[in-house]
N, C-alpha and C. Protein backbone atom coordinates (compact mmCIF):
# COMPACT_ATOMS: atom_id res chain seq x y z
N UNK A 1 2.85 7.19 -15.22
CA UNK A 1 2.68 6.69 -13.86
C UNK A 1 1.33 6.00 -13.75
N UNK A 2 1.42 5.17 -13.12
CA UNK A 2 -0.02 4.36 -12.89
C UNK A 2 -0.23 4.57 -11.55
N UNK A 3 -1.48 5.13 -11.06
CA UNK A 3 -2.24 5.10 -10.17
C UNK A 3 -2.57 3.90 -9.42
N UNK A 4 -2.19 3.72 -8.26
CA UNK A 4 -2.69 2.31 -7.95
C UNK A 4 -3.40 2.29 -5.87
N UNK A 5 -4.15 1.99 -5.80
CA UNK A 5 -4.67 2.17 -4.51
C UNK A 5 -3.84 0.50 -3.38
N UNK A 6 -3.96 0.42 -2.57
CA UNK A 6 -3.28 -0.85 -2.01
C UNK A 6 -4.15 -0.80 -0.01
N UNK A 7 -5.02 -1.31 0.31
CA UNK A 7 -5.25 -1.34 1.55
C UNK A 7 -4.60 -2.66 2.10
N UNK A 8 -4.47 -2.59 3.59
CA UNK A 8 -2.87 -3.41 3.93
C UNK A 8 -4.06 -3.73 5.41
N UNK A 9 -3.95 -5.02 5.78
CA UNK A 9 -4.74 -5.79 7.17
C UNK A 9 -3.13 -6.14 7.55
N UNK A 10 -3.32 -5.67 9.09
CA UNK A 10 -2.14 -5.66 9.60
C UNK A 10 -2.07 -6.42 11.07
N UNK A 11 -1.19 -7.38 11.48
CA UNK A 11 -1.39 -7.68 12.59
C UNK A 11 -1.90 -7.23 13.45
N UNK A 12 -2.39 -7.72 14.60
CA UNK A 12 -3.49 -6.85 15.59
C UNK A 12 -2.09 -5.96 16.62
N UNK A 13 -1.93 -4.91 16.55
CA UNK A 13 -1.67 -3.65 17.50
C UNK A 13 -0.40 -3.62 16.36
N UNK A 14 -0.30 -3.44 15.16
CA UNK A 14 0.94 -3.92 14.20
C UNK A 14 0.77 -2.10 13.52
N UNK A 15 -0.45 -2.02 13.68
CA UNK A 15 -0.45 -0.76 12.29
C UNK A 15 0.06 0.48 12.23
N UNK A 16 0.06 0.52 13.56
CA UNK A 16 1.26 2.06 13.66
C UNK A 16 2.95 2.07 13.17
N UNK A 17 3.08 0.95 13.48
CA UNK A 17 4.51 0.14 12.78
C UNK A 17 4.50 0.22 11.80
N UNK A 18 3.94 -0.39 10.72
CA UNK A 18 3.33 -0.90 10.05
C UNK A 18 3.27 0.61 8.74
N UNK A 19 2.59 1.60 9.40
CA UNK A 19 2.50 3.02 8.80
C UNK A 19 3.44 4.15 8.73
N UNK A 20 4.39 3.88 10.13
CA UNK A 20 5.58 4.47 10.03
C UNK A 20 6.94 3.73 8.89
N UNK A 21 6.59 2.52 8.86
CA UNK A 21 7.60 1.83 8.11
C UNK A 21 7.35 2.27 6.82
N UNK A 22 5.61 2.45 5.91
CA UNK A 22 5.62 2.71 4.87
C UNK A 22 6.12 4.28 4.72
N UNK A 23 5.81 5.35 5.64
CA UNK A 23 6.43 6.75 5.42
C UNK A 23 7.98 6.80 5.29
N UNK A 24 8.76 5.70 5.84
CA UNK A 24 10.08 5.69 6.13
C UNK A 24 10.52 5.21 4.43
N UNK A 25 9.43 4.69 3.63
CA UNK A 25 10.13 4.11 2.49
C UNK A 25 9.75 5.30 1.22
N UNK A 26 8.98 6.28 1.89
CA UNK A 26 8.63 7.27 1.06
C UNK A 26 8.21 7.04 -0.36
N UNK A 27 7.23 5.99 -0.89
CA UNK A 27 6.78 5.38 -2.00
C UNK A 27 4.98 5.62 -1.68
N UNK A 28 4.80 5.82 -0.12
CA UNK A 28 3.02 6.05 -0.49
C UNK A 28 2.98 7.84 -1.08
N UNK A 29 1.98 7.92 -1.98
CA UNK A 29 1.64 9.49 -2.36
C UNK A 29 0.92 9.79 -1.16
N UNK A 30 -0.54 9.49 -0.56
CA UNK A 30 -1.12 9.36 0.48
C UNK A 30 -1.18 7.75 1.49
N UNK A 31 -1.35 8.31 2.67
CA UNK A 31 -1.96 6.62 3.49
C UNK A 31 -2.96 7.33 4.32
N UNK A 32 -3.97 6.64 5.10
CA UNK A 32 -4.99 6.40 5.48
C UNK A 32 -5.22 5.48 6.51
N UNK A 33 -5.03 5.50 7.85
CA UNK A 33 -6.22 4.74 8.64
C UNK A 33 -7.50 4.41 8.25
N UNK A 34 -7.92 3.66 8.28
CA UNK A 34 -9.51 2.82 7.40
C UNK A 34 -10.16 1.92 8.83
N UNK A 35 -10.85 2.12 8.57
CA UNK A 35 -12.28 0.93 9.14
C UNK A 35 -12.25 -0.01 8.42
N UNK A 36 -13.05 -0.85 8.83
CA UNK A 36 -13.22 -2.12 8.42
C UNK A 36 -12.56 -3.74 8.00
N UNK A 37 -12.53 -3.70 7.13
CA UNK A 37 -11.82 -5.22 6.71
C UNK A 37 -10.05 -5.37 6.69
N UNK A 38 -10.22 -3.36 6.61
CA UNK A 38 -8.35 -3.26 6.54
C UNK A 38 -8.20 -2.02 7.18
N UNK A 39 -6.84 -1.90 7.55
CA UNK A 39 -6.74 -1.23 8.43
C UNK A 39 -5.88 0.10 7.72
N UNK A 40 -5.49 0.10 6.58
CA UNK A 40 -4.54 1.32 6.06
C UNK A 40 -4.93 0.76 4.55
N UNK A 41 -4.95 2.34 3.85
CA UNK A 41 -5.19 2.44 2.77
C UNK A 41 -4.62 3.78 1.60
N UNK A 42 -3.64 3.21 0.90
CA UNK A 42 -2.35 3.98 0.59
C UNK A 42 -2.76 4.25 -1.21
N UNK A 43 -2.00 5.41 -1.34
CA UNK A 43 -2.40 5.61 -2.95
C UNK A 43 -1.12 5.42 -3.31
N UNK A 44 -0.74 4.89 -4.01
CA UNK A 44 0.81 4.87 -4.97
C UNK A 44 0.68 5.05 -6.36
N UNK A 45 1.87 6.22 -7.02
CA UNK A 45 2.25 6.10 -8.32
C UNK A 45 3.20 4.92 -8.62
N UNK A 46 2.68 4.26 -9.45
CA UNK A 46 3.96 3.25 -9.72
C UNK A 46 4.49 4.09 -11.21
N UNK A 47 5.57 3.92 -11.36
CA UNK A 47 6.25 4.56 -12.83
C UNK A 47 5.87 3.42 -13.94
N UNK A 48 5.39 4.00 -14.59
CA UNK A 48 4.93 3.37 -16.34
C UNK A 48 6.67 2.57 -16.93
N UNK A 49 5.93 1.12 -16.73
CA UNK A 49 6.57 0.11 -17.12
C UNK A 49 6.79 -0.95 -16.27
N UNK A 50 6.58 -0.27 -15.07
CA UNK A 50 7.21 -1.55 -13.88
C UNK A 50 5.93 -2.37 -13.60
N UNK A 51 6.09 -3.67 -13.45
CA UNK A 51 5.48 -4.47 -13.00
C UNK A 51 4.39 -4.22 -11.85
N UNK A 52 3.46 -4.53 -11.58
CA UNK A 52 3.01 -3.48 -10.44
C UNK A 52 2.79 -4.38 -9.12
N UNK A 53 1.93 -5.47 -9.91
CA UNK A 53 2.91 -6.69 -8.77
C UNK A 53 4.15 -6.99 -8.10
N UNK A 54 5.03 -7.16 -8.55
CA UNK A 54 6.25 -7.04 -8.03
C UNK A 54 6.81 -5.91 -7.16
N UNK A 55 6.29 -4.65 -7.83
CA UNK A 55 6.23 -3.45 -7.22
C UNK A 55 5.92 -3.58 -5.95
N UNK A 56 4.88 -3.93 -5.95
CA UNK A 56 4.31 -3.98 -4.84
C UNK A 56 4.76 -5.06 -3.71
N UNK A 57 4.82 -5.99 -3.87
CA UNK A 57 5.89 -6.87 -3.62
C UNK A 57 7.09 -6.64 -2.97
N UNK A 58 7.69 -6.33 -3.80
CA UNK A 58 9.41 -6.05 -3.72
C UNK A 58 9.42 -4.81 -2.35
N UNK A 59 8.22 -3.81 -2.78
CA UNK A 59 8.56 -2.44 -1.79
C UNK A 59 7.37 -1.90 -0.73
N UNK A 60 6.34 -3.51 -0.71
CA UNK A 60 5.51 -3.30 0.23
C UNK A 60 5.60 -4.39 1.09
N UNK A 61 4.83 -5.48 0.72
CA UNK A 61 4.81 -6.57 1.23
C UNK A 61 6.12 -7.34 2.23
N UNK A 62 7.25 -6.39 1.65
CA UNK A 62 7.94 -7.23 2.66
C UNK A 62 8.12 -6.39 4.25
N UNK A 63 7.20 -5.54 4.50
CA UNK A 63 7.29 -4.92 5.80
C UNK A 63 6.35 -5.84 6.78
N UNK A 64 7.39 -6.11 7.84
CA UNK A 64 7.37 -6.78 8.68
C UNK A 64 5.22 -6.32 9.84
N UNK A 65 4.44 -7.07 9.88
CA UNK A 65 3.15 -6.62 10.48
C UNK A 65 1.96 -6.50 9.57
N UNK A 66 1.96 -6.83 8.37
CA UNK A 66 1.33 -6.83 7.50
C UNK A 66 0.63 -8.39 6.78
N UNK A 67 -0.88 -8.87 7.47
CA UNK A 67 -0.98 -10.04 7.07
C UNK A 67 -1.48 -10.28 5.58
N UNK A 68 -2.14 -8.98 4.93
CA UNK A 68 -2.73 -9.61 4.20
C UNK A 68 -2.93 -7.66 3.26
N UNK A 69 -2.95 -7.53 2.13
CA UNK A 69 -3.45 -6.58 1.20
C UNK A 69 -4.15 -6.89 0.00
N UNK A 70 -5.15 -5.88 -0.22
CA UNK A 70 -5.46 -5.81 -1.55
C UNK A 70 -5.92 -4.58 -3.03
N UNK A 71 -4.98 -5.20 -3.78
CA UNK A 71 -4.81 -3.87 -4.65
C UNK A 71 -5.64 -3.64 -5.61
N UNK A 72 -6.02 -2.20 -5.91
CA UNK A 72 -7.12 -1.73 -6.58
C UNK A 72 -6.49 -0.76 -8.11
N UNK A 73 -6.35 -1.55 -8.88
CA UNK A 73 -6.13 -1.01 -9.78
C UNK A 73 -6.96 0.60 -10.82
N UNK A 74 -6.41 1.06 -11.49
CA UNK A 74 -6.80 2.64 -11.84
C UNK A 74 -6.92 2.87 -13.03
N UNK A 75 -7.91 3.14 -13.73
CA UNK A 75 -7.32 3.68 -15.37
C UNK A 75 -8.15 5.26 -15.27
N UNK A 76 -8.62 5.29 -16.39
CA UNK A 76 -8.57 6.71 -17.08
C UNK A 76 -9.67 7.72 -16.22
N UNK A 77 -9.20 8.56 -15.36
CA UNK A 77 -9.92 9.31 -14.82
C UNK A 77 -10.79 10.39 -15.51
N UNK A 78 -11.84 10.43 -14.96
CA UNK A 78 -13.29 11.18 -15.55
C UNK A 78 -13.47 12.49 -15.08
């Protein structure tokens, strides 16, 4: 599994939508309300092999309130 972090800028009054839609797809491990530049900030396992772009893609990006994300990739924890 790859570890992957993803914070999501969401239309303005969008993010409660926005956060219920990602619990409804049951793919975040954790999410997060955030300050600043973004407004939600989600941890996902992606399964070892899949694309993680696309992943992300295919089972994030297309929820409707979401202008803009960016993903933080993970390797070998210390």
């Amino acid at each position: 599994m790859n570890c992957v972090f993803v914070q999501l800028r969401c239309h303005p009054g969008q993010a409660y939508k926005v956060a219920d839609s990602v619990y409804e797809r049951e793919i975040a491990s954790e999410l997060y309300s955030t300050s600043g530049d973004y407004d939600l900030l989600m941890k996902l396992y992606i399964p070892a092999g899949e694309d993680i772009g696309k992943y992300i893609n295919d089972h994030i990006l297309d929820i409707e309130g979401i202008s803009r994300s960016l993903t933080t990739l993970t390797f070998k924890a210390f």
